[in-house]
N, C-alpha and C. Protein backbone atom coordinates (compact mmCIF):
# COMPACT_ATOMS: atom_id res chain seq x y z
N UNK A 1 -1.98 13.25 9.62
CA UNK A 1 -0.73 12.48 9.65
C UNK A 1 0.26 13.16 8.72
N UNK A 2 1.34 13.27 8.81
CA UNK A 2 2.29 14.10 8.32
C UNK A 2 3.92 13.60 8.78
N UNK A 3 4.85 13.82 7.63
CA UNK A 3 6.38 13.38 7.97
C UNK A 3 6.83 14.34 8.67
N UNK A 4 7.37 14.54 9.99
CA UNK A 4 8.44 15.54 9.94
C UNK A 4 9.48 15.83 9.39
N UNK A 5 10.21 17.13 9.91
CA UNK A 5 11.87 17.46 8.91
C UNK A 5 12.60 16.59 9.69
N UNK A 6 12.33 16.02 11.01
CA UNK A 6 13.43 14.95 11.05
C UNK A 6 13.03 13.12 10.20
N UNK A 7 12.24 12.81 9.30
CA UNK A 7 12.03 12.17 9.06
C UNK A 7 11.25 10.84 9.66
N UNK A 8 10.53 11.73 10.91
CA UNK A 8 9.55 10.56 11.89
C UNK A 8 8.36 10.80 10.96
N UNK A 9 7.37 10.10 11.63
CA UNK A 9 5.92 10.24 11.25
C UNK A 9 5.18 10.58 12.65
N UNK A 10 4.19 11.31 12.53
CA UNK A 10 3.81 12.48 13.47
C UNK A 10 2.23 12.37 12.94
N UNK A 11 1.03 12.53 14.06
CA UNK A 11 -0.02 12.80 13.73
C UNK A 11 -0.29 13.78 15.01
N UNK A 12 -1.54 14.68 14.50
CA UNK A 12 -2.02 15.94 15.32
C UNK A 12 -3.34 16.03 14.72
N UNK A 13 -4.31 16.71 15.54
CA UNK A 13 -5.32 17.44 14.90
C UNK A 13 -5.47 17.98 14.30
N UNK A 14 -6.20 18.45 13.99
CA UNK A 14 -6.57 19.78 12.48
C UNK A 14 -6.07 20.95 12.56
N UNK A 15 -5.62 21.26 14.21
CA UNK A 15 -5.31 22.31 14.67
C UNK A 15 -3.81 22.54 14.41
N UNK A 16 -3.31 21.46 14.77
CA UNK A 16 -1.95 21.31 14.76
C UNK A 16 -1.64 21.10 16.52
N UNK A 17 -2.77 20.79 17.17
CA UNK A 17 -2.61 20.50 18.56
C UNK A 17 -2.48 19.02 18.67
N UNK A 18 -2.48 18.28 19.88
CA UNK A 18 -2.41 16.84 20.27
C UNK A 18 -1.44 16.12 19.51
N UNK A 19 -0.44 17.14 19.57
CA UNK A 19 0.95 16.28 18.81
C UNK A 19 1.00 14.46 19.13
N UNK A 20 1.60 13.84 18.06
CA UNK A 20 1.62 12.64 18.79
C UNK A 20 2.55 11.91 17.73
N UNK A 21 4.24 11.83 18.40
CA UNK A 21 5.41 11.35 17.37
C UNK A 21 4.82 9.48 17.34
N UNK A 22 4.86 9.24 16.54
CA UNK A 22 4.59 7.82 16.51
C UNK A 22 6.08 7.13 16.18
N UNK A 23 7.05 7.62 15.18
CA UNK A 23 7.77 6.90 15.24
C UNK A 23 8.96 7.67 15.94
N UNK A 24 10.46 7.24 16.42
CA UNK A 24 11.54 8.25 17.21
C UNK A 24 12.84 7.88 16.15
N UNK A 25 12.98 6.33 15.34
CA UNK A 25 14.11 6.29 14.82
C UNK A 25 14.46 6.93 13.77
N UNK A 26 13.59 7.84 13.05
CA UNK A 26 14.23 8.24 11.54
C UNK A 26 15.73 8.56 11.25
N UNK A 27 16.57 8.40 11.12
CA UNK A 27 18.11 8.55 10.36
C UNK A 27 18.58 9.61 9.26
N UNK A 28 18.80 10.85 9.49
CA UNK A 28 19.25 11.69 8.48
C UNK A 28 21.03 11.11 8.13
N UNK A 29 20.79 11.16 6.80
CA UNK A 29 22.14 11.44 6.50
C UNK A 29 23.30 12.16 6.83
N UNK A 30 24.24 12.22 7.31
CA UNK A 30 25.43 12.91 7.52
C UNK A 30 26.12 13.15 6.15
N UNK A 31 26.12 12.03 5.84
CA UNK A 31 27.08 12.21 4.38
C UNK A 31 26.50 11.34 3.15
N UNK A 32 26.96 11.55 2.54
CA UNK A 32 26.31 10.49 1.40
C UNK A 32 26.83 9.04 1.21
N UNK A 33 25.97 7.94 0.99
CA UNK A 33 25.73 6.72 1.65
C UNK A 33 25.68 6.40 3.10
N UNK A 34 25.88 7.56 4.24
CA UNK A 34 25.39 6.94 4.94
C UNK A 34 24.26 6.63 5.44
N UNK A 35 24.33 6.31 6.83
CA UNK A 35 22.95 4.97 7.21
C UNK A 35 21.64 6.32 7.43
N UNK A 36 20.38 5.64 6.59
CA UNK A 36 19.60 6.62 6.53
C UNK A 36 18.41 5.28 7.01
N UNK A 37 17.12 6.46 7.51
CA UNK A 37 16.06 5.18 7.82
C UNK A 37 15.04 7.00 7.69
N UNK A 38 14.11 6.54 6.91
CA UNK A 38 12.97 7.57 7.12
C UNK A 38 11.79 7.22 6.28
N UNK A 39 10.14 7.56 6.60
CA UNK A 39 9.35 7.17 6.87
C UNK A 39 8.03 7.97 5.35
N UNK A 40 7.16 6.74 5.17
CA UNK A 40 6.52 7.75 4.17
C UNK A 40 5.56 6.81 3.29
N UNK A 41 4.05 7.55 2.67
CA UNK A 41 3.05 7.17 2.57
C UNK A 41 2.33 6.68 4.06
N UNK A 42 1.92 7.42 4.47
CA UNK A 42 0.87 7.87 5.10
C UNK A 42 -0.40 7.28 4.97
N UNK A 43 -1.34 6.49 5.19
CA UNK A 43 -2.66 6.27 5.19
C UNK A 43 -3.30 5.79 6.03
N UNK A 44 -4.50 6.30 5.99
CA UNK A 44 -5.23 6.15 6.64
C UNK A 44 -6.57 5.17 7.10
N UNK A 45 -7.06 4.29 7.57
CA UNK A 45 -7.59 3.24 7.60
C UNK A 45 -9.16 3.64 7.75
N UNK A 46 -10.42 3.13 6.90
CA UNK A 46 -11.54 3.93 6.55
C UNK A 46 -11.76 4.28 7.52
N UNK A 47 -11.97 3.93 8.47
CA UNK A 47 -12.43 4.50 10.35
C UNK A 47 -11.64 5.32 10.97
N UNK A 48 -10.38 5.72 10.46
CA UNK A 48 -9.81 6.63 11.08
C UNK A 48 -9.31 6.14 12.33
N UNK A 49 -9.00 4.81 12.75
CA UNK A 49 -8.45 4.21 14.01
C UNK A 49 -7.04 4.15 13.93
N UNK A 50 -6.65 3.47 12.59
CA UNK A 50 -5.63 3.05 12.31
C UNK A 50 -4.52 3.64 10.81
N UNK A 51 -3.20 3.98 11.52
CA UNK A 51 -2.58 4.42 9.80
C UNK A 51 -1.27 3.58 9.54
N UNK A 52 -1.35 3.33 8.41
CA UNK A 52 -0.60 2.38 8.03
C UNK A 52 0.58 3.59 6.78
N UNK A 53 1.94 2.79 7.05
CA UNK A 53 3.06 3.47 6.64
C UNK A 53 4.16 2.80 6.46
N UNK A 54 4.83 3.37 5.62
CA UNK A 54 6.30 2.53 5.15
C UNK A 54 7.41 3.26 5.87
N UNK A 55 8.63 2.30 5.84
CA UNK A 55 9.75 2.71 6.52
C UNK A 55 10.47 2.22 5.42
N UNK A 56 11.91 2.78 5.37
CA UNK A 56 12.87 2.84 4.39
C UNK A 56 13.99 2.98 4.89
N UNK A 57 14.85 1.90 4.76
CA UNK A 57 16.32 2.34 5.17
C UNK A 57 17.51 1.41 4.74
N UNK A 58 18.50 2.39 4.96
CA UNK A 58 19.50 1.91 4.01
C UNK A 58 20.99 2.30 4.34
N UNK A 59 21.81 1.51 4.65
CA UNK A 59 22.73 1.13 5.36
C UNK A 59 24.68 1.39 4.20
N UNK A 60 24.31 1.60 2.76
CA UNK A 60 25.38 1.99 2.10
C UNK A 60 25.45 0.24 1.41
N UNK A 61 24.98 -0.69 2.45
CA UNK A 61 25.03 -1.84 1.57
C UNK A 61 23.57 -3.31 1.46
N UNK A 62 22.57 -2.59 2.79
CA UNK A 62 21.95 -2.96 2.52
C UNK A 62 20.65 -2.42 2.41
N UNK A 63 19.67 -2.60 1.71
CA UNK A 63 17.80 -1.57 2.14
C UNK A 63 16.78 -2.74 2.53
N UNK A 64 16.44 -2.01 2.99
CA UNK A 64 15.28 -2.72 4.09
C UNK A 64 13.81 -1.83 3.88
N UNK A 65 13.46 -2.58 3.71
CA UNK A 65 11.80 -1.97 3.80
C UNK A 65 10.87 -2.35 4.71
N UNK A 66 9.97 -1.65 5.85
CA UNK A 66 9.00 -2.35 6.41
C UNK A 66 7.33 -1.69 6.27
N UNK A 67 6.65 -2.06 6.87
CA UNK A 67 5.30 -1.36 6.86
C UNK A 67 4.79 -1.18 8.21
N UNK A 68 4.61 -0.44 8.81
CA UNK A 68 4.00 -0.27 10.31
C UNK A 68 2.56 0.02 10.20
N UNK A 69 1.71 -0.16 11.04
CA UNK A 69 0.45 0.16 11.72
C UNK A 69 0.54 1.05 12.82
N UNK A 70 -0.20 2.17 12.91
CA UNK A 70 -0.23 2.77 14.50
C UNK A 70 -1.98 2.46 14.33
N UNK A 71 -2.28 1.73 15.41
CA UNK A 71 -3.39 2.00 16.22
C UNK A 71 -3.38 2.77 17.25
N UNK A 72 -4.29 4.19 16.73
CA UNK A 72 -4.70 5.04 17.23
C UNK A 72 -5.13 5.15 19.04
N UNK A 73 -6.39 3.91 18.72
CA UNK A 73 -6.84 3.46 20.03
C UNK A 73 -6.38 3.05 21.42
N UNK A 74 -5.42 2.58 20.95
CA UNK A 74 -4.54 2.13 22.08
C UNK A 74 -3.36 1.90 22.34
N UNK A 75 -2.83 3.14 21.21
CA UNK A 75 -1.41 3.76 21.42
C UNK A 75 0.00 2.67 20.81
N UNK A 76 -0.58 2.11 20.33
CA UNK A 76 0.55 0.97 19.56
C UNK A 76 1.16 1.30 18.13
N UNK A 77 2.31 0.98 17.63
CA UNK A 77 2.55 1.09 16.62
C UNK A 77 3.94 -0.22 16.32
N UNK A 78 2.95 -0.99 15.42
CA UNK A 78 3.66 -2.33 14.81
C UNK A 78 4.12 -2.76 13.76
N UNK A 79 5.37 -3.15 13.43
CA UNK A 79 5.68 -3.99 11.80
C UNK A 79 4.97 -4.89 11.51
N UNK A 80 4.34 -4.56 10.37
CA UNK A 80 3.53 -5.88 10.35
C UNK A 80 3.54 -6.36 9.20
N UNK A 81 5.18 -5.98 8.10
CA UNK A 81 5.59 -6.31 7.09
C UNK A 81 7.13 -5.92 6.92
N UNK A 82 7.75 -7.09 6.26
CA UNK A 82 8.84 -6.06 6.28
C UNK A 82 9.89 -7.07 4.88
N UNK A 83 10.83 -6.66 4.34
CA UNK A 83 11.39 -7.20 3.58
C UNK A 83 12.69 -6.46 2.65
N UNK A 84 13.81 -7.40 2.50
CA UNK A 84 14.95 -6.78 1.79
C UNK A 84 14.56 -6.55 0.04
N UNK A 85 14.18 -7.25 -0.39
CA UNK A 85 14.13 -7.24 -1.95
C UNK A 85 12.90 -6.60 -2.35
N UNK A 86 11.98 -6.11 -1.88
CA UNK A 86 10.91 -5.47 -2.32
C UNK A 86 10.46 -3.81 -1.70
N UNK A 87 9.71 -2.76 -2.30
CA UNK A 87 9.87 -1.71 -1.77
C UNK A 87 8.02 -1.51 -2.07
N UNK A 88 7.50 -1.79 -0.69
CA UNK A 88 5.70 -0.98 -0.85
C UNK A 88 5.45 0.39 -1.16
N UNK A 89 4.78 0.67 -1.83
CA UNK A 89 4.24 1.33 -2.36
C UNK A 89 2.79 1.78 -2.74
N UNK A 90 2.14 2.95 -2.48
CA UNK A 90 0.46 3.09 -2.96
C UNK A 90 -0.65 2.29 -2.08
N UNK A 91 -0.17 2.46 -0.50
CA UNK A 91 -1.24 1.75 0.00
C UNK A 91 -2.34 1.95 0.19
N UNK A 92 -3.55 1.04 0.37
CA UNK A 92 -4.79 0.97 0.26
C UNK A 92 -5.40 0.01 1.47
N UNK A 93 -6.33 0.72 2.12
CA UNK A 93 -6.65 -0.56 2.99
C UNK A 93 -8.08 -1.23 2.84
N UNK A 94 -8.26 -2.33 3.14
CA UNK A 94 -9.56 -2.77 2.63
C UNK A 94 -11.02 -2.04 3.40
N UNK A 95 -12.16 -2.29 2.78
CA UNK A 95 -12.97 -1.71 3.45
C UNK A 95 -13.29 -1.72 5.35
N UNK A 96 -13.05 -2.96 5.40
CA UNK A 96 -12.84 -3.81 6.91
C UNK A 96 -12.41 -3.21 7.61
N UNK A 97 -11.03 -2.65 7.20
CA UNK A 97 -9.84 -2.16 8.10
C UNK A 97 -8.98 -3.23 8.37
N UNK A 98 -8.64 -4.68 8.12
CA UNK A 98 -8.90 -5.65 8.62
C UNK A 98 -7.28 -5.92 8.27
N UNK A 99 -7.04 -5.75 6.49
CA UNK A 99 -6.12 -5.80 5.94
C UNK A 99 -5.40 -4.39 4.62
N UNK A 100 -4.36 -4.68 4.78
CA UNK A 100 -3.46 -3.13 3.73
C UNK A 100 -3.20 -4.35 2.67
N UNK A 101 -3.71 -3.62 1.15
CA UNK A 101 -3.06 -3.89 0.09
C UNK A 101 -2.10 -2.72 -0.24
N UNK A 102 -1.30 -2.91 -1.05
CA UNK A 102 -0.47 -2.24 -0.97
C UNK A 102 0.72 -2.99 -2.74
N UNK A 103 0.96 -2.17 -3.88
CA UNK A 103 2.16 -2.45 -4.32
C UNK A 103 3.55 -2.34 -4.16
N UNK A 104 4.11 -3.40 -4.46
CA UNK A 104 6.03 -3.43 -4.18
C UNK A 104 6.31 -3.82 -5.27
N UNK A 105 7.27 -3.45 -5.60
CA UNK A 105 8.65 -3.46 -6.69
C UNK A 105 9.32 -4.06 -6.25
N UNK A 106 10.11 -4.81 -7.03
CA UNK A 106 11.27 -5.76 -6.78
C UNK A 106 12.37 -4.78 -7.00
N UNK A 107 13.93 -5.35 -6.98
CA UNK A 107 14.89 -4.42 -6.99
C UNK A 107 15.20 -3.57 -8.45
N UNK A 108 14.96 -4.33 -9.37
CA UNK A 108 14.93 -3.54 -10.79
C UNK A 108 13.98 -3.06 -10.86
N UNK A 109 12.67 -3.16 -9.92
CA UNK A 109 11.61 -2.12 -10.92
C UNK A 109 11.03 -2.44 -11.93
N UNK A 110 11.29 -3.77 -12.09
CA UNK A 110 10.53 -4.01 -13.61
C UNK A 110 9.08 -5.12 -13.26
N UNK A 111 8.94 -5.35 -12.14
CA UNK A 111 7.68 -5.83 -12.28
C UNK A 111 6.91 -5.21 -10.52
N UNK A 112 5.45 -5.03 -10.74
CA UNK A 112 4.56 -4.61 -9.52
C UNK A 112 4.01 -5.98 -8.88
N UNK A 113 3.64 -5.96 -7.74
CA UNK A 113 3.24 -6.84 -7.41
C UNK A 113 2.15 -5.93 -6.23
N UNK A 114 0.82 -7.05 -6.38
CA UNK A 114 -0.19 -6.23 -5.67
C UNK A 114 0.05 -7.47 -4.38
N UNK A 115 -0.22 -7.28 -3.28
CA UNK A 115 0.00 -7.93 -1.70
C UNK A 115 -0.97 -7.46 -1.04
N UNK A 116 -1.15 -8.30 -0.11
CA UNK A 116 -2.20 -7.73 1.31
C UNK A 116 -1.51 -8.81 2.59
N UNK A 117 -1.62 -7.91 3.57
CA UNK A 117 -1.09 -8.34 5.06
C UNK A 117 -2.24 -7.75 6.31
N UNK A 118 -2.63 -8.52 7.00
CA UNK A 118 -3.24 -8.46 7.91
C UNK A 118 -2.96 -7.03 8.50
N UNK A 119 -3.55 -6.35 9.20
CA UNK A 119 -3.63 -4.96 9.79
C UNK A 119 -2.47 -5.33 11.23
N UNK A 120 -3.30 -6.12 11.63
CA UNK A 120 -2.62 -6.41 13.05
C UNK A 120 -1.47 -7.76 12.88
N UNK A 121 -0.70 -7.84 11.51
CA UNK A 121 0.42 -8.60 11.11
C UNK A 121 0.19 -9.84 10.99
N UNK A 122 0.84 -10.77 10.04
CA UNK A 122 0.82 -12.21 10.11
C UNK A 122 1.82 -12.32 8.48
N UNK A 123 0.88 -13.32 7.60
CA UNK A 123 1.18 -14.07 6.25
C UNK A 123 0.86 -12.71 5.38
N UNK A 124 1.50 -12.37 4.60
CA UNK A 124 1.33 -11.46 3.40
C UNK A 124 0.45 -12.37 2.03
N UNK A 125 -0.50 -11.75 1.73
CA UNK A 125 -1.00 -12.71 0.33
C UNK A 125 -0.64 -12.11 -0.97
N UNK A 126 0.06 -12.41 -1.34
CA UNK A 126 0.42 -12.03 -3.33
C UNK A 126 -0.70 -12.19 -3.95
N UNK A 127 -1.49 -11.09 -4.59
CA UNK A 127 -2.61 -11.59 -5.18
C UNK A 127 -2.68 -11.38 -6.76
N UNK A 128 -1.62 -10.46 -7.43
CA UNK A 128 -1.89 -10.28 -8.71
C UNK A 128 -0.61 -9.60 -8.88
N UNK A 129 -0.06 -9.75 -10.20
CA UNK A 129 1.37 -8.78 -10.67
C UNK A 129 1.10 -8.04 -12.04
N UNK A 130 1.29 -6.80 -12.32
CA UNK A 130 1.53 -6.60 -13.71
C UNK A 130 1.89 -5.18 -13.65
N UNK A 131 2.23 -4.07 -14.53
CA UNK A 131 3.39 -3.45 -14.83
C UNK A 131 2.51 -2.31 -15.99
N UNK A 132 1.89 -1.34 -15.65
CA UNK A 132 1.76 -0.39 -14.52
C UNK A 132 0.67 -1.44 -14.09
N UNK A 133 -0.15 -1.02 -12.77
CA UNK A 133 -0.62 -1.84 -12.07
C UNK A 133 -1.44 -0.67 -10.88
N UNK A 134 -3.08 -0.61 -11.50
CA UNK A 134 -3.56 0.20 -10.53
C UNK A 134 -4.97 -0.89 -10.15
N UNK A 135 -5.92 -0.34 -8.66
CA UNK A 135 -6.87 -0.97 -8.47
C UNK A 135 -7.43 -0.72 -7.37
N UNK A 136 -8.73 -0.85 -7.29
CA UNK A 136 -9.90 -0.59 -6.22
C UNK A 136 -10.70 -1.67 -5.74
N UNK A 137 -10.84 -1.49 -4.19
CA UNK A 137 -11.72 -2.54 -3.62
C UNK A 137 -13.15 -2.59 -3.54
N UNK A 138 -13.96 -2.95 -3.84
CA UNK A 138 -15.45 -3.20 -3.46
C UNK A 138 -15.94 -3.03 -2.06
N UNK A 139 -16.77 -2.12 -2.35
CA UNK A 139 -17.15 -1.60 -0.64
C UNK A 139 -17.36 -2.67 -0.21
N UNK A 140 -17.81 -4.26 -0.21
CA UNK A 140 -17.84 -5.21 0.74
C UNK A 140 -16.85 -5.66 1.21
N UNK A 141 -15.04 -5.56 0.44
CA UNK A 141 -14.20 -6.35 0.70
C UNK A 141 -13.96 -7.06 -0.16
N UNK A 142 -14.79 -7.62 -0.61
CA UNK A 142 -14.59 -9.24 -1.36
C UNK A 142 -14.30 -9.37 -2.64
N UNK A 143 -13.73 -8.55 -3.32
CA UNK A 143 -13.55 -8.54 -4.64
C UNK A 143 -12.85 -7.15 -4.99
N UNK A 144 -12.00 -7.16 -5.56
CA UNK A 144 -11.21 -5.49 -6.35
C UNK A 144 -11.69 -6.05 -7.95
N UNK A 145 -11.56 -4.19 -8.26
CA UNK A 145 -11.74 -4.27 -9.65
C UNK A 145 -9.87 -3.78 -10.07
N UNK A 146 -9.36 -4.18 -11.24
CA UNK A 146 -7.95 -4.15 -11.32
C UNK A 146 -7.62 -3.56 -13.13
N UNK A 147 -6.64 -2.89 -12.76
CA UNK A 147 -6.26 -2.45 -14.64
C UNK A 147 -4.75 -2.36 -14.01
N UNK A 148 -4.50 -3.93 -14.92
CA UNK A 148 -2.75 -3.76 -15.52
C UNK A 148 -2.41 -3.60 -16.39
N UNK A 149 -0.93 -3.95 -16.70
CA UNK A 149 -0.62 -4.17 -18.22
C UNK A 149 -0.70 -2.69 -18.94
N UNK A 150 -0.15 -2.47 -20.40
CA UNK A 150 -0.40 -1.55 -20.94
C UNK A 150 0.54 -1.74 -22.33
N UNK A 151 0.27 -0.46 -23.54
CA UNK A 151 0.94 -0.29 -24.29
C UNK A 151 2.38 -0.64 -24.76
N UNK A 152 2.85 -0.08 -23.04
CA UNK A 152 4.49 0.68 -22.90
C UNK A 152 5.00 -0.39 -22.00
N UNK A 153 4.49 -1.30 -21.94
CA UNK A 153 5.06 -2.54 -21.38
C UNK A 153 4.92 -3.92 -21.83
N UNK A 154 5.43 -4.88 -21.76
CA UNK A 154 5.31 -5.81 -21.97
C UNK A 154 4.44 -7.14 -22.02
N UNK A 155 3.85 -6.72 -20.75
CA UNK A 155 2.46 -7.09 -20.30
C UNK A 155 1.41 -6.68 -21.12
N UNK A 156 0.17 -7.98 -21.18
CA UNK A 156 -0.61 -7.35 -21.63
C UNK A 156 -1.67 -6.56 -20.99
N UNK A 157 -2.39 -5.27 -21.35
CA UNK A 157 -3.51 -4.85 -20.80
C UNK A 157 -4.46 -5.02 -20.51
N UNK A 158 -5.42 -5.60 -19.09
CA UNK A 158 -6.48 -5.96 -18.68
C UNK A 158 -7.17 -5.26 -17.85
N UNK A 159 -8.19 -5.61 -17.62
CA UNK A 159 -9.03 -4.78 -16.57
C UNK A 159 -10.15 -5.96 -16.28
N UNK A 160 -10.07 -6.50 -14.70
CA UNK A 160 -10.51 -7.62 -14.37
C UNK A 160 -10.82 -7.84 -12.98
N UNK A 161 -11.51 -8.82 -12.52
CA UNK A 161 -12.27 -8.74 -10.68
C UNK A 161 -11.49 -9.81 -10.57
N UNK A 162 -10.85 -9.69 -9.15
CA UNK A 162 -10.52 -10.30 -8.55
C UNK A 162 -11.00 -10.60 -7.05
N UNK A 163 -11.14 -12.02 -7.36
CA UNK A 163 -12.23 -12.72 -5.67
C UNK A 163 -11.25 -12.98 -4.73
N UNK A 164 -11.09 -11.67 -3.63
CA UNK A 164 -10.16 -12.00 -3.03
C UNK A 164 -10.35 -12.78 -1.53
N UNK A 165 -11.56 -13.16 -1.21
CA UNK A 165 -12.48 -13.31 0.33
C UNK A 165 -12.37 -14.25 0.35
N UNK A 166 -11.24 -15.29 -0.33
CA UNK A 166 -10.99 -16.64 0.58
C UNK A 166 -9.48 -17.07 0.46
N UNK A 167 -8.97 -18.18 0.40
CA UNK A 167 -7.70 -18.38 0.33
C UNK A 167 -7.08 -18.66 -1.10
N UNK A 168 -7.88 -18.45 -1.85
CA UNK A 168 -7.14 -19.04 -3.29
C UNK A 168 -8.19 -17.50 -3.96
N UNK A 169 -7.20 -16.66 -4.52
CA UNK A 169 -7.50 -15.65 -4.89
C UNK A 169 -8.14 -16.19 -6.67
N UNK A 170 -9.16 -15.79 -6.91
CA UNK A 170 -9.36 -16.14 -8.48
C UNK A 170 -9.49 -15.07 -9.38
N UNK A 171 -9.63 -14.85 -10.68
CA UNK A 171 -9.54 -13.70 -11.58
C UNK A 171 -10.55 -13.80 -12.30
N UNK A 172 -11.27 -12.75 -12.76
CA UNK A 172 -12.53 -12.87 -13.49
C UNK A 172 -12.08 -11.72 -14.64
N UNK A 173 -11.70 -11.44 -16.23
CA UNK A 173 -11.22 -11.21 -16.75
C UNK A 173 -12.87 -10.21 -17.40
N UNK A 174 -12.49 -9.20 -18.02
CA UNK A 174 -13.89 -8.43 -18.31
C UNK A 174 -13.75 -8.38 -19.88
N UNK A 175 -15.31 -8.64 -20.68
CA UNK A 175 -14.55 -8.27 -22.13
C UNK A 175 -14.79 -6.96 -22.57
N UNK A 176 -13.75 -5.89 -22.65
CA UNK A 176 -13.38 -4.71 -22.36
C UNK A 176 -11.95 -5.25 -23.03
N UNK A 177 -12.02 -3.63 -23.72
CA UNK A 177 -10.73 -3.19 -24.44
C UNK A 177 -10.24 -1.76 -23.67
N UNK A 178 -9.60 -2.24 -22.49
CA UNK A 178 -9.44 -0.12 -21.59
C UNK A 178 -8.98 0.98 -22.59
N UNK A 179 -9.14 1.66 -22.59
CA UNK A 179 -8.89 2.90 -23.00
C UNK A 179 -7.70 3.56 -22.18
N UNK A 180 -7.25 5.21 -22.49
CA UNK A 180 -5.91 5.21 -21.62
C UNK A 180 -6.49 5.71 -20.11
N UNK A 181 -6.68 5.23 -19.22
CA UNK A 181 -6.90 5.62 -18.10
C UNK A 181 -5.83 4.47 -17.09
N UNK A 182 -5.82 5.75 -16.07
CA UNK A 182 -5.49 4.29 -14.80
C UNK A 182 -6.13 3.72 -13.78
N UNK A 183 -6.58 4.48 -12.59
CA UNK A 183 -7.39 3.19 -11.56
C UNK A 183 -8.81 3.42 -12.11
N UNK A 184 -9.42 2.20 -11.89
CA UNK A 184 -11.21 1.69 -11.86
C UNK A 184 -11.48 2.02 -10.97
N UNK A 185 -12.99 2.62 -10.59
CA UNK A 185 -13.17 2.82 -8.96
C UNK A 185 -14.62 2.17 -9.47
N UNK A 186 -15.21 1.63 -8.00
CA UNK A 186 -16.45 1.16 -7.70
C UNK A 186 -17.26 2.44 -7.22
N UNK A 187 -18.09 2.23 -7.76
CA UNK A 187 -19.67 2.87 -7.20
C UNK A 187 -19.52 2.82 -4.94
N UNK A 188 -20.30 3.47 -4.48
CA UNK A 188 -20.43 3.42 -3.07
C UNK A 188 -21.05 2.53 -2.55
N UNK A 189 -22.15 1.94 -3.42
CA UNK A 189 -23.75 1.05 -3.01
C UNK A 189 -22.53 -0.68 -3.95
N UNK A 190 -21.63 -0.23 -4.34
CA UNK A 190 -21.01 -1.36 -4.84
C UNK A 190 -22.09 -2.26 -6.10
N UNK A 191 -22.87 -1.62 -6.88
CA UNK A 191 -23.27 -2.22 -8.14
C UNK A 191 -22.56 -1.65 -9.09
N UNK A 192 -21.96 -1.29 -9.52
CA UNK A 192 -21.38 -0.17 -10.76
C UNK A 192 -19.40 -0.23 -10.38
N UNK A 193 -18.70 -0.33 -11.62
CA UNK A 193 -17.32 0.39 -11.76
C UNK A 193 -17.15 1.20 -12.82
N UNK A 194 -16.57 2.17 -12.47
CA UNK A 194 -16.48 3.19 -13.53
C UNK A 194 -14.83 2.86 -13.72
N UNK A 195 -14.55 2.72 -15.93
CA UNK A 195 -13.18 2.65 -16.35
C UNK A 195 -13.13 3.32 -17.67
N UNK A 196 -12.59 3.95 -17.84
CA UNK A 196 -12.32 3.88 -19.45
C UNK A 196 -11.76 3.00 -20.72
């Protein structure tokens, strides 16, 4: 998967054969402020069926952000997020394939917010905010391990599980003092996280 120079998103083989434009609207600039729309972060869904991606655009007075899905399988490609005041960022999809977490920024930038939205679109879930803000899912799904907060911000620094496999997301707080690192990752067999 790859951006083109006209600002679509484009996937091909390894070869560089089986071209396949997924998106046609990208918007280059003519001049400065004008209307621009182009495409970016790229990922890929663990099975390789599905890639999930942001769109960006911006009109001189207003920006718009969305998130698309292309399913691979059967040639579709859908919004299945979209919003004026926030900008996604760093997506991640769950082990499932099922759902994209993903962080957004509000318009100042001063706070992260971690989200998840269904693959194939619906309700977005807000599940955690803090400022820097990194994190990994548990090969089952059902729980991320999370490190916010820090030094150089305001927030304080944690590193904590979050039960995300039902409708009321809960927090399980670790007693751990992090060290300077940023994302936690889980083990493969999912007993173990490695943090500093």
């Amino acid at each position: 998967a790859y951006i083109g120079v006209d600002g679509n998103m484009y996937v091909s083989d390894q070869a560089g054969g089986n071209l396949v434009k997924l998106t046609e609207d990208a918007v280059i600039p003519e001049n400065q402020g004008g209307p621009i729309l182009y495409y970016q972060f790229p990922t890929w869904s663990h099975d390789g069926s599905q890639l999930a991606f942001i769109g960006l655009s911006a009109d001189g007075e207003q920006t718009n952000s969305k998130m698309m899905v292309a399913d691979l399988d059967n040639d579709s490609v859908n919004e299945v997020y979209t919003t004026e005041s926030e900008y996604p960022v760093y997506l991640n999809w769950s082990p499932d394939n099922a759902n994209v977490s993903f962080i957004s920024t509000n318009v100042s930038g001063q706070n992260l917010i971690l989200q998840s939205v269904p693959a194939e679109g619906g309700e977005r879930t807000i599940l955690d905010t803090g400022s820097p803000y990194y994190w990994s899912w548990a090969p089952d799904g059902r729980v991320m391990v999370v490190h916010a907060g820090g030094t150089s911000t305001s927030a304080p620094e944690r590193i904590a599980f979050l039960n995300v496999d039902n409708a009321t997301v809960t927090e399980q707080g670790l007693e751990a003092t992090p060290g300077p690192f940023q994302a936690p990752a889980w083990s493969p067999d999912g007993s173990r996280i490695a943090f500093a």
